[in-house]
Protein backbone atom coordinates (compact mmCIF):
# COMPACT_ATOMS: atom_id res chain seq x y z
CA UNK A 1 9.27 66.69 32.47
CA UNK A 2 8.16 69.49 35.20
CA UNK A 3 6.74 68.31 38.52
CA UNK A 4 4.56 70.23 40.61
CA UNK A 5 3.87 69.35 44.40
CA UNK A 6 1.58 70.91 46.71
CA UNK A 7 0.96 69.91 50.50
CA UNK A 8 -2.07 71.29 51.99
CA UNK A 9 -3.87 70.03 54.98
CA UNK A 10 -6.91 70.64 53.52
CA UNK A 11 -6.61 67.96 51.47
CA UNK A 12 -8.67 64.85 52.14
CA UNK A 13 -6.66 62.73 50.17
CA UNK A 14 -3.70 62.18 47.48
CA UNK A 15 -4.12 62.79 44.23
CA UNK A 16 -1.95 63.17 41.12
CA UNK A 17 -2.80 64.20 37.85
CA UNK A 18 -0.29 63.79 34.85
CA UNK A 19 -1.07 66.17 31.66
CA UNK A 20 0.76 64.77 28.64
CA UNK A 21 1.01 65.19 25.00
CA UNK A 22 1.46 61.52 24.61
CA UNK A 23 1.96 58.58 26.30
CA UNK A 24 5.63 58.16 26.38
CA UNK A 25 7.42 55.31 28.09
CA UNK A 26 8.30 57.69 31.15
CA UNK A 27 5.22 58.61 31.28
CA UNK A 28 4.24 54.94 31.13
CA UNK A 29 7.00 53.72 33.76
CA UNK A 30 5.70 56.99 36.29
CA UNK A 31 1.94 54.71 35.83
CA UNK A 32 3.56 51.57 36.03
CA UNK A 33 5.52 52.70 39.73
CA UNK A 34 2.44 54.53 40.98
CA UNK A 35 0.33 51.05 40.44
CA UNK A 36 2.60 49.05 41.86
CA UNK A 37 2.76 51.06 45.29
CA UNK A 38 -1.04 50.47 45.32
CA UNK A 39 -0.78 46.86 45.47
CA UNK A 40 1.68 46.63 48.48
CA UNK A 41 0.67 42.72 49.24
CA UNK A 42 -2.24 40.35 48.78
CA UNK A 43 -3.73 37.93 51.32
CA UNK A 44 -3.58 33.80 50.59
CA UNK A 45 -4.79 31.44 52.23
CA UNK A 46 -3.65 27.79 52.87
CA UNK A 47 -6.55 26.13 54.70
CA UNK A 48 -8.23 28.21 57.15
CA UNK A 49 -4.67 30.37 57.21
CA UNK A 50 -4.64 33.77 55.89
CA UNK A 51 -0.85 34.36 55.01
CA UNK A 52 0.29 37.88 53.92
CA UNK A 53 2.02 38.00 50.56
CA UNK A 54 4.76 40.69 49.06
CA UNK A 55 3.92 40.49 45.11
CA UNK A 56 7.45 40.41 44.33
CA UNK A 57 7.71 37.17 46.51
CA UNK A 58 5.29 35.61 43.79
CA UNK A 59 6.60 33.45 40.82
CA UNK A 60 3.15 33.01 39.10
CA UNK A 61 -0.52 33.12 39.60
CA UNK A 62 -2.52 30.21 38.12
CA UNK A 63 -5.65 28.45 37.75
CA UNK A 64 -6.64 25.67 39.49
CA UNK A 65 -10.02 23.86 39.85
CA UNK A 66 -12.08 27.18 39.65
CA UNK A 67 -9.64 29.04 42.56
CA UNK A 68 -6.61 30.97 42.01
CA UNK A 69 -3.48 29.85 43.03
CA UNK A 70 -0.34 32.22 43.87
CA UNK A 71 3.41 30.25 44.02
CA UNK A 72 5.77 31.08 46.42
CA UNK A 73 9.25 29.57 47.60
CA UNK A 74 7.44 28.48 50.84
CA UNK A 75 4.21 27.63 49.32
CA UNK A 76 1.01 27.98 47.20
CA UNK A 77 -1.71 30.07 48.14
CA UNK A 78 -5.27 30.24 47.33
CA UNK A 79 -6.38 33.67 46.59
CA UNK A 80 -9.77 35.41 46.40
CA UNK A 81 -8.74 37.60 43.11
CA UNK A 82 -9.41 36.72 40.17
CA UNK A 83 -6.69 36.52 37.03
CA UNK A 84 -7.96 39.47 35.46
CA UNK A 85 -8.44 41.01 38.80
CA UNK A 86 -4.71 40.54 39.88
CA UNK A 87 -3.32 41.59 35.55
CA UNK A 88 -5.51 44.87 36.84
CA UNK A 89 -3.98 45.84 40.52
CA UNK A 90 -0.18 44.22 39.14
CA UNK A 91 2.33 46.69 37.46
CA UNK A 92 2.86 44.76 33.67
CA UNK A 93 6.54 45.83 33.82
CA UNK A 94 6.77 43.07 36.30
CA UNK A 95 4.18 40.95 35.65
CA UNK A 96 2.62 39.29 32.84
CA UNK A 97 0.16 37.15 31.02
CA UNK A 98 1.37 33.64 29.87
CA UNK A 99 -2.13 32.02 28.99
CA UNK A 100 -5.42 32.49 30.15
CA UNK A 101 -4.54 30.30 33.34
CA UNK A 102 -1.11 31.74 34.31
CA UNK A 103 0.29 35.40 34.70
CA UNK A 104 4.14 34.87 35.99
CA UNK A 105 6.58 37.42 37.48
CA UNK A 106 9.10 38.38 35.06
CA UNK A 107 11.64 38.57 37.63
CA UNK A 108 11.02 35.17 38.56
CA UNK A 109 11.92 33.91 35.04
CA UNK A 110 14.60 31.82 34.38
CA UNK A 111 14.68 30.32 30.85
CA UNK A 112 12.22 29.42 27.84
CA UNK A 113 12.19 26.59 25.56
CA UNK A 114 10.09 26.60 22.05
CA UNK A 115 7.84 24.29 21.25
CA UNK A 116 7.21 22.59 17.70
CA UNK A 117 3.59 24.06 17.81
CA UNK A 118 4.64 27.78 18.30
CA UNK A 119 4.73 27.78 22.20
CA UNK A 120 7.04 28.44 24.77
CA UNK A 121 7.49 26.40 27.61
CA UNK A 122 9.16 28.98 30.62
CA UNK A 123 11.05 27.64 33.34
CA UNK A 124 11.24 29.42 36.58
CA UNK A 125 13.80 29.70 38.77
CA UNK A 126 12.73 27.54 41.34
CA UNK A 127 12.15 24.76 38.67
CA UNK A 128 8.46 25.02 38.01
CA UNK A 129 7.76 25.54 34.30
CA UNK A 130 4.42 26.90 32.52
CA UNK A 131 3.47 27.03 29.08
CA UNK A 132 2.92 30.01 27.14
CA UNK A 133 0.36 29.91 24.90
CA UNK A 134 0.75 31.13 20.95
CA UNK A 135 -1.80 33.74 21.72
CA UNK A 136 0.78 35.23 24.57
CA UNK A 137 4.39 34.53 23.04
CA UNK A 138 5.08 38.18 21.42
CA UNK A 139 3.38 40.27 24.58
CA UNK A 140 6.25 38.08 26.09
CA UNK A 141 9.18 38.73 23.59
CA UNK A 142 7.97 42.82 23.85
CA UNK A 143 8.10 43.08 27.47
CA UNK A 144 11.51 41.02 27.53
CA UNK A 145 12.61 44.12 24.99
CA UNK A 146 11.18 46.47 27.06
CA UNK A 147 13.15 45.38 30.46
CA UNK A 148 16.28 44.73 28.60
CA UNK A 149 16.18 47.89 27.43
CA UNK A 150 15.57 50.02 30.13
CA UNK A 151 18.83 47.59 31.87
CA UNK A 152 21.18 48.73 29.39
């Protein structure tokens, strides 16, 4: 992989181009870092409190009533994203879909049980669990792969 940098002050702002054959997965993890330093923190509120949040300090993002809720250690936080707003701005080597209500940080993960039906039910670290939904369960056994791979 070549890499080209050029600092001009002439520039009015930073912008990098990838040319590729294909999208490879280092080409896909370069995507994946560059999205993720977009997204430096989101704003929640509790009450009339606006409380400044580090994704990685997030263990999921759910639905609740018609607002969207993200879990912390110290708290939950209403947010004014929306779910497919947040799957957007969120890097999906880190983050990912469980259902149509929850999208959970896969860092935050601690264990999954199966269900009868075809479900998993995913326990977090802090003791909260979530279902997965059918629809969901291999996007979550691939990016499990994925990780584990790249850890080895």
């Amino acid at each position: 992989m070549k890499v080209s940098l050029t600092i001009d002050s002439e520039f009015k702002e930073t912008k990098v181009k990838i040319e590729t054959p294909k999208l490879s997965e280092p080409v896909q993890e370069l995507l994946e870092f560059i999205k993720g330093r977009e997204t430096e923190f989101l704003v929640g509120k509790i009450g009339e409190m606006q409380h400044i949040l580090k994704p990685e300090d997030i263990h999921y993002f759910h639905t609740e009533k018609e607002a969207v809720i993200a879990v912390t250690s110290t708290g939950s936080y209403r947010l004014k994203e929306k779910l497919y707003e947040l799957e957007e701005i969120l890097p999906s080597s880190k983050f990912i879909r469980l259902s149509k209500s929850v999208i959970a940080n896969l860092y935050e993960l601690n264990r999954f049980e199966a269900s009868f039906n075809g479900t998993l039910c995913v326990y977090f670290k802090s003791g909260a669990k979530e279902y997965v939904s059918r629809t969901y369960v291999n996007h979550i056994k691939e990016a499990l792969k994925m990780n584990r791979r790249k850890s080895e």
